[in-house]
N, C-alpha and C. Protein backbone atom coordinates (compact mmCIF):
# COMPACT_ATOMS: atom_id res chain seq x y z
N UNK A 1 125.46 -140.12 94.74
CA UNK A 1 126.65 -140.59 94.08
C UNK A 1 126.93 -142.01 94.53
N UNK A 2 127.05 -143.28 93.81
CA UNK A 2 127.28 -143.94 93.96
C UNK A 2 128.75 -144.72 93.98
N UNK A 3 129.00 -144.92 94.91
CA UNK A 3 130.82 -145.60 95.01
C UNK A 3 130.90 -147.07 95.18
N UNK A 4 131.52 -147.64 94.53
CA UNK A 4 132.26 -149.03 94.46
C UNK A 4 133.25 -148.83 95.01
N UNK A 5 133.53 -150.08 96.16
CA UNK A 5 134.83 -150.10 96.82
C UNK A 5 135.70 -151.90 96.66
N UNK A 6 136.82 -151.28 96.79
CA UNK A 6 137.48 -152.46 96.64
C UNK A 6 137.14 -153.47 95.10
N UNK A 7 137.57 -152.51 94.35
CA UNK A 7 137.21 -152.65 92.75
C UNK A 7 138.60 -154.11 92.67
N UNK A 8 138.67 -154.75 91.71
CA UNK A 8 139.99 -155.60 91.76
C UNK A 8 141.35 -154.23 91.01
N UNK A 9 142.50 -154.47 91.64
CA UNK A 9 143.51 -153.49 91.55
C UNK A 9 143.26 -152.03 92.75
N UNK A 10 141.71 -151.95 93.60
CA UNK A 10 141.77 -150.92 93.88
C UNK A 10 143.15 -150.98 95.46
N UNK A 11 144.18 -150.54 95.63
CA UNK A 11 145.39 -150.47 96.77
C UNK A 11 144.54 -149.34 97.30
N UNK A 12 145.49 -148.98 98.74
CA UNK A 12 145.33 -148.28 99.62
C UNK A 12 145.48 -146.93 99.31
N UNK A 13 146.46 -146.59 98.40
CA UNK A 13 146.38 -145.31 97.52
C UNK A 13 145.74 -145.11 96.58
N UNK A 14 145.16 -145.94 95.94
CA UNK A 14 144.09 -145.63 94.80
C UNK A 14 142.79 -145.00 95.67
N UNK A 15 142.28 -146.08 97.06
CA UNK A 15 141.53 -145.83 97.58
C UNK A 15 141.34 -144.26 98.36
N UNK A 16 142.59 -143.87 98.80
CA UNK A 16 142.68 -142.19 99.32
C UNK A 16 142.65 -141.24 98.01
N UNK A 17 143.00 -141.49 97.19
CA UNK A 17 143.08 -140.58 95.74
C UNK A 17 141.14 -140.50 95.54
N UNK A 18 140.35 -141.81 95.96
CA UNK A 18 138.89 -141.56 96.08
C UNK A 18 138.72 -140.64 96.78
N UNK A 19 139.13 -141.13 98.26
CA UNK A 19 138.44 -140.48 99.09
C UNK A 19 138.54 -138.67 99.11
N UNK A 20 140.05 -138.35 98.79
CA UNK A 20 140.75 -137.32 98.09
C UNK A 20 139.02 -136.32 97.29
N UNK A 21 138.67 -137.07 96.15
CA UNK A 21 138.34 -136.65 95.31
C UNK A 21 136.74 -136.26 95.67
N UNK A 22 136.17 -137.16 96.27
CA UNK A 22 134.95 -137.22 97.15
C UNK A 22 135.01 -135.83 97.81
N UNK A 23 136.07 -135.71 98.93
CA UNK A 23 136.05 -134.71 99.59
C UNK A 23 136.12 -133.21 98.91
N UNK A 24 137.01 -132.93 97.36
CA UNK A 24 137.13 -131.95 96.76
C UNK A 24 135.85 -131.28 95.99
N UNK A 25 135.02 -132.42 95.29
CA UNK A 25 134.02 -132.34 94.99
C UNK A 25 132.96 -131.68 95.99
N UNK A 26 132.96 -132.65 96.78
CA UNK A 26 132.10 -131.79 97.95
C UNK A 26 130.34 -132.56 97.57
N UNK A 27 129.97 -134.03 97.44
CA UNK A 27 128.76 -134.46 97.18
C UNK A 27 128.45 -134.74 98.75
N UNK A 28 126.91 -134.19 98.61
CA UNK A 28 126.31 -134.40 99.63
C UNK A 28 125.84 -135.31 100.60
N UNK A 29 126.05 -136.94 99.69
CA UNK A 29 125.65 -137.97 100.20
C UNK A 29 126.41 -138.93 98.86
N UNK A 30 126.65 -139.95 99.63
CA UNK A 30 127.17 -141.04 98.66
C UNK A 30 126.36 -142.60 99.13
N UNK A 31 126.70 -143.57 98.21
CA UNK A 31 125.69 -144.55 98.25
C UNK A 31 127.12 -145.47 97.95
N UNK A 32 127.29 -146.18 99.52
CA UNK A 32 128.56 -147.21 99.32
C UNK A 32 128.42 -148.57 98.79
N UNK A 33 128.96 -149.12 98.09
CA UNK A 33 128.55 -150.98 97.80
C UNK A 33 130.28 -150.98 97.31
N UNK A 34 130.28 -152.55 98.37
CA UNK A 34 131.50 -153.21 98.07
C UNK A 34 131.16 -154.19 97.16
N UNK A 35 132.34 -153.78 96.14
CA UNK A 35 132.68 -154.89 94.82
C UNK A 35 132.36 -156.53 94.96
N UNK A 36 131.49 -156.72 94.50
CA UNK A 36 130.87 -158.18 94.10
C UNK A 36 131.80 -158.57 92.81
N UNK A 37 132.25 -159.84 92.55
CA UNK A 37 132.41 -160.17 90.98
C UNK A 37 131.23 -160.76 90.87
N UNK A 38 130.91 -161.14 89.35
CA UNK A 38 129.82 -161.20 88.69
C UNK A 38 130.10 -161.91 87.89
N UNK A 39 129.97 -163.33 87.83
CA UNK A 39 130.24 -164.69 86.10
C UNK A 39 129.77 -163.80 85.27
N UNK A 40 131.12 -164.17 84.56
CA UNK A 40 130.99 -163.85 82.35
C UNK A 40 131.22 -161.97 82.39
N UNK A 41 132.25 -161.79 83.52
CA UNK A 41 132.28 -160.33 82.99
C UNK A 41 133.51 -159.92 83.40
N UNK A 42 133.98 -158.87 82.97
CA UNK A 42 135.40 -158.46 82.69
C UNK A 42 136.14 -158.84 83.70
N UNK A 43 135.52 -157.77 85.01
CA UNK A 43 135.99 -157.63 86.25
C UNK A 43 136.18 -158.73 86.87
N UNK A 44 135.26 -159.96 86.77
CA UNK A 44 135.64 -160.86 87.38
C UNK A 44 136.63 -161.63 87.25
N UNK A 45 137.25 -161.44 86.13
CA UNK A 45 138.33 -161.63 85.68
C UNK A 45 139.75 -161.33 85.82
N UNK A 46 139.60 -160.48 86.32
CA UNK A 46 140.61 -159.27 86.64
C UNK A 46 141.98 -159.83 87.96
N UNK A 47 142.88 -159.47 87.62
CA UNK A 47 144.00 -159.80 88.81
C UNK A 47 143.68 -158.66 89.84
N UNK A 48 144.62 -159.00 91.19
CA UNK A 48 144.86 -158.06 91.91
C UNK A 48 143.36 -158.33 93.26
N UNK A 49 142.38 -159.29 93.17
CA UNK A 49 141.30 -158.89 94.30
C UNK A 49 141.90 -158.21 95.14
N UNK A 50 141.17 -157.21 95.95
CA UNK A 50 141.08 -156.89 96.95
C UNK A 50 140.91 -157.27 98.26
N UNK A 51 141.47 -157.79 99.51
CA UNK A 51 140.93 -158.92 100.17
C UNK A 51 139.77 -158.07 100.77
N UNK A 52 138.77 -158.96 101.49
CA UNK A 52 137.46 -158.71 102.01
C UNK A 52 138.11 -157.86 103.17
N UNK A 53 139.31 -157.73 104.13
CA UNK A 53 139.03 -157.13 104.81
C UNK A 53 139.63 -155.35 104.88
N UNK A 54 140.30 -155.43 104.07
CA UNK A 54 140.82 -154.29 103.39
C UNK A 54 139.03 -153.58 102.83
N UNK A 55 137.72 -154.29 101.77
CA UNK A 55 137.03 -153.88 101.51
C UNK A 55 136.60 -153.16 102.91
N UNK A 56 136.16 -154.41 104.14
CA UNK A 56 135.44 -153.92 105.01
C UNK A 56 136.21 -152.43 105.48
N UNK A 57 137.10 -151.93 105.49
CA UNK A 57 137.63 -150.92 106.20
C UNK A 57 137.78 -149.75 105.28
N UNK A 58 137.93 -149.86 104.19
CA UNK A 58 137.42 -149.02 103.35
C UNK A 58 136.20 -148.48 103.03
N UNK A 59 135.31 -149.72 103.25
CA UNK A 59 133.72 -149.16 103.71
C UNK A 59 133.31 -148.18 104.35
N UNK A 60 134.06 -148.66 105.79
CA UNK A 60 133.83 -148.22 106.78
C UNK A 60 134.72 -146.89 107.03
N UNK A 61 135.35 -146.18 106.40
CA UNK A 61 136.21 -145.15 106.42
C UNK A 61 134.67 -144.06 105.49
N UNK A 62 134.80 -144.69 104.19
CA UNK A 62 133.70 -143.76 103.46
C UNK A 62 132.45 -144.06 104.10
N UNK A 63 132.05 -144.68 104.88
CA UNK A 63 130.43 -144.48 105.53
C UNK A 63 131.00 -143.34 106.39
N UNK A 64 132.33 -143.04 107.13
CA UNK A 64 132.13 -141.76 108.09
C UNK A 64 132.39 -140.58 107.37
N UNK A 65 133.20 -140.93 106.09
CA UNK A 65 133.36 -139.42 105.47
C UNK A 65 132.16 -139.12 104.84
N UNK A 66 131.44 -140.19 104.64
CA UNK A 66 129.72 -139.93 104.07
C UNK A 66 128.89 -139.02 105.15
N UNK A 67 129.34 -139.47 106.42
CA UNK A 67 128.15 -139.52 107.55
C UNK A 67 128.39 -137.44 107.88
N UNK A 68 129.90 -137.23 107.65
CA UNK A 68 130.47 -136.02 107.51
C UNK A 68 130.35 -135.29 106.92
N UNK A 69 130.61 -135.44 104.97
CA UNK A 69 130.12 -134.29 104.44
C UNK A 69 128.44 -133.96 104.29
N UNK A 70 127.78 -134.89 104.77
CA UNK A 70 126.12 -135.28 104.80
C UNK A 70 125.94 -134.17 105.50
N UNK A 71 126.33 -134.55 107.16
CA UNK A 71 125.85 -133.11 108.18
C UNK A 71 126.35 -131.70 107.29
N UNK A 72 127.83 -131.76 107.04
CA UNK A 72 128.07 -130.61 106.58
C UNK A 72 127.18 -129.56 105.54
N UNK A 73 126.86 -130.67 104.35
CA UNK A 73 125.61 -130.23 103.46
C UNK A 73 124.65 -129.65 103.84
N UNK A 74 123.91 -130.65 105.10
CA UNK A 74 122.72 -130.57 105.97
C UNK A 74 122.73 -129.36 106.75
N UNK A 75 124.03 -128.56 106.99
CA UNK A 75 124.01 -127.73 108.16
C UNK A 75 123.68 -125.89 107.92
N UNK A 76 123.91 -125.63 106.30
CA UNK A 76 123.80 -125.21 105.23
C UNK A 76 122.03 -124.67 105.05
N UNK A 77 121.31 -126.12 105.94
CA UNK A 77 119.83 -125.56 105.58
C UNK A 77 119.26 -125.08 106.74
N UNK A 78 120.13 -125.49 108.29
CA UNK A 78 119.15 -125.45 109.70
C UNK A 78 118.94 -123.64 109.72
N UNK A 79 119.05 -122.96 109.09
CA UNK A 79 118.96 -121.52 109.51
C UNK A 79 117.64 -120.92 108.24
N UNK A 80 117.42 -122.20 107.54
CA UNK A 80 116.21 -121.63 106.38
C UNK A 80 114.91 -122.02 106.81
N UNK A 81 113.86 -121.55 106.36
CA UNK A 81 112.56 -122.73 106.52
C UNK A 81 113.21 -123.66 105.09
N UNK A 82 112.20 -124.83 105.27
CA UNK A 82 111.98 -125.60 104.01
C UNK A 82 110.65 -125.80 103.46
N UNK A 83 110.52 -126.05 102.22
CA UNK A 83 109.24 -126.42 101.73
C UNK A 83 109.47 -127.51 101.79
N UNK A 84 108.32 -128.62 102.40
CA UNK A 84 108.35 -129.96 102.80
C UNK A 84 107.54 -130.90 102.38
N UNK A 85 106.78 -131.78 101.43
CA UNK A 85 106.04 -132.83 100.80
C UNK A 85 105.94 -133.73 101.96
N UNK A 86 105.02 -133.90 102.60
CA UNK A 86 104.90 -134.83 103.79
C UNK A 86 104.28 -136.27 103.26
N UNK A 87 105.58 -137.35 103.27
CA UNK A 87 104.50 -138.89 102.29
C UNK A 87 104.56 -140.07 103.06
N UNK A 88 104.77 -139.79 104.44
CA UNK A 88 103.87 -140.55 105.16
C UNK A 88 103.27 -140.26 106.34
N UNK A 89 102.76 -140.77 107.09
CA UNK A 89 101.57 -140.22 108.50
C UNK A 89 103.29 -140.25 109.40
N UNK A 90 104.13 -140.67 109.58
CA UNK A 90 105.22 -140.16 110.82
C UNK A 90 106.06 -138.82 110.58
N UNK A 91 105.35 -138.34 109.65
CA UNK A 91 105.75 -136.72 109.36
C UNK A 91 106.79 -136.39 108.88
N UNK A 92 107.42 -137.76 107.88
CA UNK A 92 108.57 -137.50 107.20
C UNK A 92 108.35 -136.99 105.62
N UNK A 93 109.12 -136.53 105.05
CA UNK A 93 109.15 -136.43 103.85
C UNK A 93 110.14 -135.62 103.18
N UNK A 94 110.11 -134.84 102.04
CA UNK A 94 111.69 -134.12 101.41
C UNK A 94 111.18 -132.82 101.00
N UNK A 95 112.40 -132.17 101.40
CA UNK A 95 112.22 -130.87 100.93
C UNK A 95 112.13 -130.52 99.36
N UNK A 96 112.39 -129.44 98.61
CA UNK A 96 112.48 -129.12 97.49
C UNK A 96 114.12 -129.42 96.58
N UNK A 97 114.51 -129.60 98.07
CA UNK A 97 116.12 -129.81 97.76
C UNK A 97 116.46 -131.24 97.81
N UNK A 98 115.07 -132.31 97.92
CA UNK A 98 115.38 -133.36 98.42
C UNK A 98 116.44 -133.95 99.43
N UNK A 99 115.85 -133.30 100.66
CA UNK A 99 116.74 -133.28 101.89
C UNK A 99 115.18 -133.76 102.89
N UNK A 100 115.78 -134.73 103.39
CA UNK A 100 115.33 -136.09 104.03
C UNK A 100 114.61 -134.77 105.48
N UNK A 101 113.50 -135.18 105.85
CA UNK A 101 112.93 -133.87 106.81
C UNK A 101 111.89 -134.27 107.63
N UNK A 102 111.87 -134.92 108.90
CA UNK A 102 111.22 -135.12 109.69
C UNK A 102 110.62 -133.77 110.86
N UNK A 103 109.11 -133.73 110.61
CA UNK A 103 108.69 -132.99 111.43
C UNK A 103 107.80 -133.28 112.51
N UNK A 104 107.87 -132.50 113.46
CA UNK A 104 107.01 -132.91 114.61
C UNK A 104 105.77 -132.97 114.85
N UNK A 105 104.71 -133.55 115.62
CA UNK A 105 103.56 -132.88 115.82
C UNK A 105 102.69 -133.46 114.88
N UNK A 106 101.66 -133.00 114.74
CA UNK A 106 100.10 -133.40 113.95
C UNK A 106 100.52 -133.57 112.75
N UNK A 107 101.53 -134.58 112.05
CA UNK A 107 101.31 -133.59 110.70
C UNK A 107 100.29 -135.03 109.43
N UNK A 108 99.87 -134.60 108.49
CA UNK A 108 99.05 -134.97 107.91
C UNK A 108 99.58 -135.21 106.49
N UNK A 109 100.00 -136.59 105.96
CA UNK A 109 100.75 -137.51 104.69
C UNK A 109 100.11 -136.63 103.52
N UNK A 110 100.88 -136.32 102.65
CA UNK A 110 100.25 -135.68 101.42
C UNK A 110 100.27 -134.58 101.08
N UNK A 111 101.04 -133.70 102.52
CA UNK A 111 100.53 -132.27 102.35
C UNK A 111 101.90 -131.45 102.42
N UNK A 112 101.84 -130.22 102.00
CA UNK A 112 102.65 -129.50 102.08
C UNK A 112 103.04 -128.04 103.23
N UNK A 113 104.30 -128.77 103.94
CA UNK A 113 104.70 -127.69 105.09
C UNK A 113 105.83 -127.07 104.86
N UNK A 114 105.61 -125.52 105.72
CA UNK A 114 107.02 -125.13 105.54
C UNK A 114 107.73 -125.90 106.81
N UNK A 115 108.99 -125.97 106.88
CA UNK A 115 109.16 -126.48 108.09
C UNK A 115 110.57 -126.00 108.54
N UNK A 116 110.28 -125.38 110.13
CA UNK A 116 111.55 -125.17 110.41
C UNK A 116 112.49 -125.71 111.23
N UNK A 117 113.85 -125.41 110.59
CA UNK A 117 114.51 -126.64 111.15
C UNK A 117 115.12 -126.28 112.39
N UNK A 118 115.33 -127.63 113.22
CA UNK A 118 115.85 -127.97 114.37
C UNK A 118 117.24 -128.18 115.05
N UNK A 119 117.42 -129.06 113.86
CA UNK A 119 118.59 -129.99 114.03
C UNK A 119 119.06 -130.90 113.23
N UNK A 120 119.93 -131.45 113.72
CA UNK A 120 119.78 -132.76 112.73
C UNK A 120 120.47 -133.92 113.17
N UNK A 121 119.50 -135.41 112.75
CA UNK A 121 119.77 -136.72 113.43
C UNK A 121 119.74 -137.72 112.39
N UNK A 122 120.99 -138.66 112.54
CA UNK A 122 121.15 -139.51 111.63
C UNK A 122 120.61 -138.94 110.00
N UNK A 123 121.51 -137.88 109.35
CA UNK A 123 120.92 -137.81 108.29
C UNK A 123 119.64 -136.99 107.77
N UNK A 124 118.97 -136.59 108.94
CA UNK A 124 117.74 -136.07 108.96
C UNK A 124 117.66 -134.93 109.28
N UNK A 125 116.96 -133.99 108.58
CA UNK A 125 116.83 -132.45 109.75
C UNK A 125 115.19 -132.78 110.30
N UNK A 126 115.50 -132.52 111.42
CA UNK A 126 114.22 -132.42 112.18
C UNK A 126 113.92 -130.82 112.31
N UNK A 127 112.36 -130.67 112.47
CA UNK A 127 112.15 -129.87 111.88
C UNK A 127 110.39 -129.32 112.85
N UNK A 128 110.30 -128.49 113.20
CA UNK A 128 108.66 -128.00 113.34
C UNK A 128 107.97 -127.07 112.30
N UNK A 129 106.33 -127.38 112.41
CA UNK A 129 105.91 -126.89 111.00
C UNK A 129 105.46 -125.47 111.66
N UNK A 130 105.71 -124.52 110.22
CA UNK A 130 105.78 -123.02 110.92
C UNK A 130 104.16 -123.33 110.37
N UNK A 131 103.98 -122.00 111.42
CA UNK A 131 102.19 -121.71 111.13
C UNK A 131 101.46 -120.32 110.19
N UNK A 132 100.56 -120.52 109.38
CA UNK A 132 100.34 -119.73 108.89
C UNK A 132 100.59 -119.28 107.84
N UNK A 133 100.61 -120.54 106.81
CA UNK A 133 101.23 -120.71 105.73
C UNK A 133 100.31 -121.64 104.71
N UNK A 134 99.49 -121.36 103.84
CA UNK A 134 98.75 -122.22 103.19
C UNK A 134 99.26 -123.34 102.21
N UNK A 135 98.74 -124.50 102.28
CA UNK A 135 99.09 -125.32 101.25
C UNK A 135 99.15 -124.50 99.76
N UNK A 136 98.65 -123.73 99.48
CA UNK A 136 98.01 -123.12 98.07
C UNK A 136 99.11 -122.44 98.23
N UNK A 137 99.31 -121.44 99.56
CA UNK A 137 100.89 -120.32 99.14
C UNK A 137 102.45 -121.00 98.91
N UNK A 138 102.25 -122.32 99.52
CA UNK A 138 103.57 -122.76 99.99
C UNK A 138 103.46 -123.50 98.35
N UNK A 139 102.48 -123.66 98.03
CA UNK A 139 102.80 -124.76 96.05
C UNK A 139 103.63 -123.63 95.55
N UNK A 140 102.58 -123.16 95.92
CA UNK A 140 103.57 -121.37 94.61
C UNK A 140 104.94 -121.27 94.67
N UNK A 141 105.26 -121.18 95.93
CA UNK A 141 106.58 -120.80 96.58
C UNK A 141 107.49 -121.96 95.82
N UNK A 142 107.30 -123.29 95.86
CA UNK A 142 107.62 -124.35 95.44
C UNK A 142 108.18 -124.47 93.83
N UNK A 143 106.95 -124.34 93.14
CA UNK A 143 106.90 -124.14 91.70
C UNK A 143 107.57 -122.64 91.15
């Protein structure tokens, strides 16, 4: 989900009526960018800017309610295995749920693990790969 902050007209109560709404919804991750104007377009036009430091703190309010309902989402999976697409050699890659999944150990770019989870850091569940599980059984499982 992507959020614009400090839109021109956005006040301090418009801004909690967001954050309000963010939280009711319940999205798993949000993608913050503070309001740029832009020559030859509406907004830039617009009364009311927002000053820059009102943006910065509004930022910085939704990067922690981000950083919050993220784990919360995330916390939802540490008791499952995951099916895991491994796409690069440091053993990261996404589950089926596209949930960000670092695993430990040998693991090999390209391939498919179940993986069970650990924990979770910055955003990430860390994760060890269970054994005994074929690439061929775990597609199925997948598809």
């Amino acid at each position: 989900t992507d959020i614009i902050v400090g839109f021109p007209g956005e006040t301090r109560e418009t801004f909690q009526e967001t954050c309000d709404f963010i939280q009711e919804t319940g999205f798993h991750d949000l993608h913050i960018f503070p309001y740029s104007p832009r020559p030859q377009t509406a907004a830039a036009q617009m009364p009311n800017i927002c000053p820059d430091k009102l943006v910065k703190q509004f930022t910085a309010r939704l990067a922690t309610l981000r950083q919050k309902m993220k784990n919360h989402f995330l916390q939802k999976y540490l008791t499952l295995p995951l099916a895991v697409l491994v796409e690069n050699n440091k053993g990261t890659g996404f589950s089926s749920e596209y949930i960000a999944v670092k695993l430990s150990g040998n693991i090999e770019s390209g391939k498919f693990y179940t993986a069970v989870p650990l924990g979770i850091k910055d955003g990430v569940i860390l994760a060890n790969p269970a054994h005994g599980i074929t690439d061929a059984n775990l597609h199925r499982q997948i598809i």
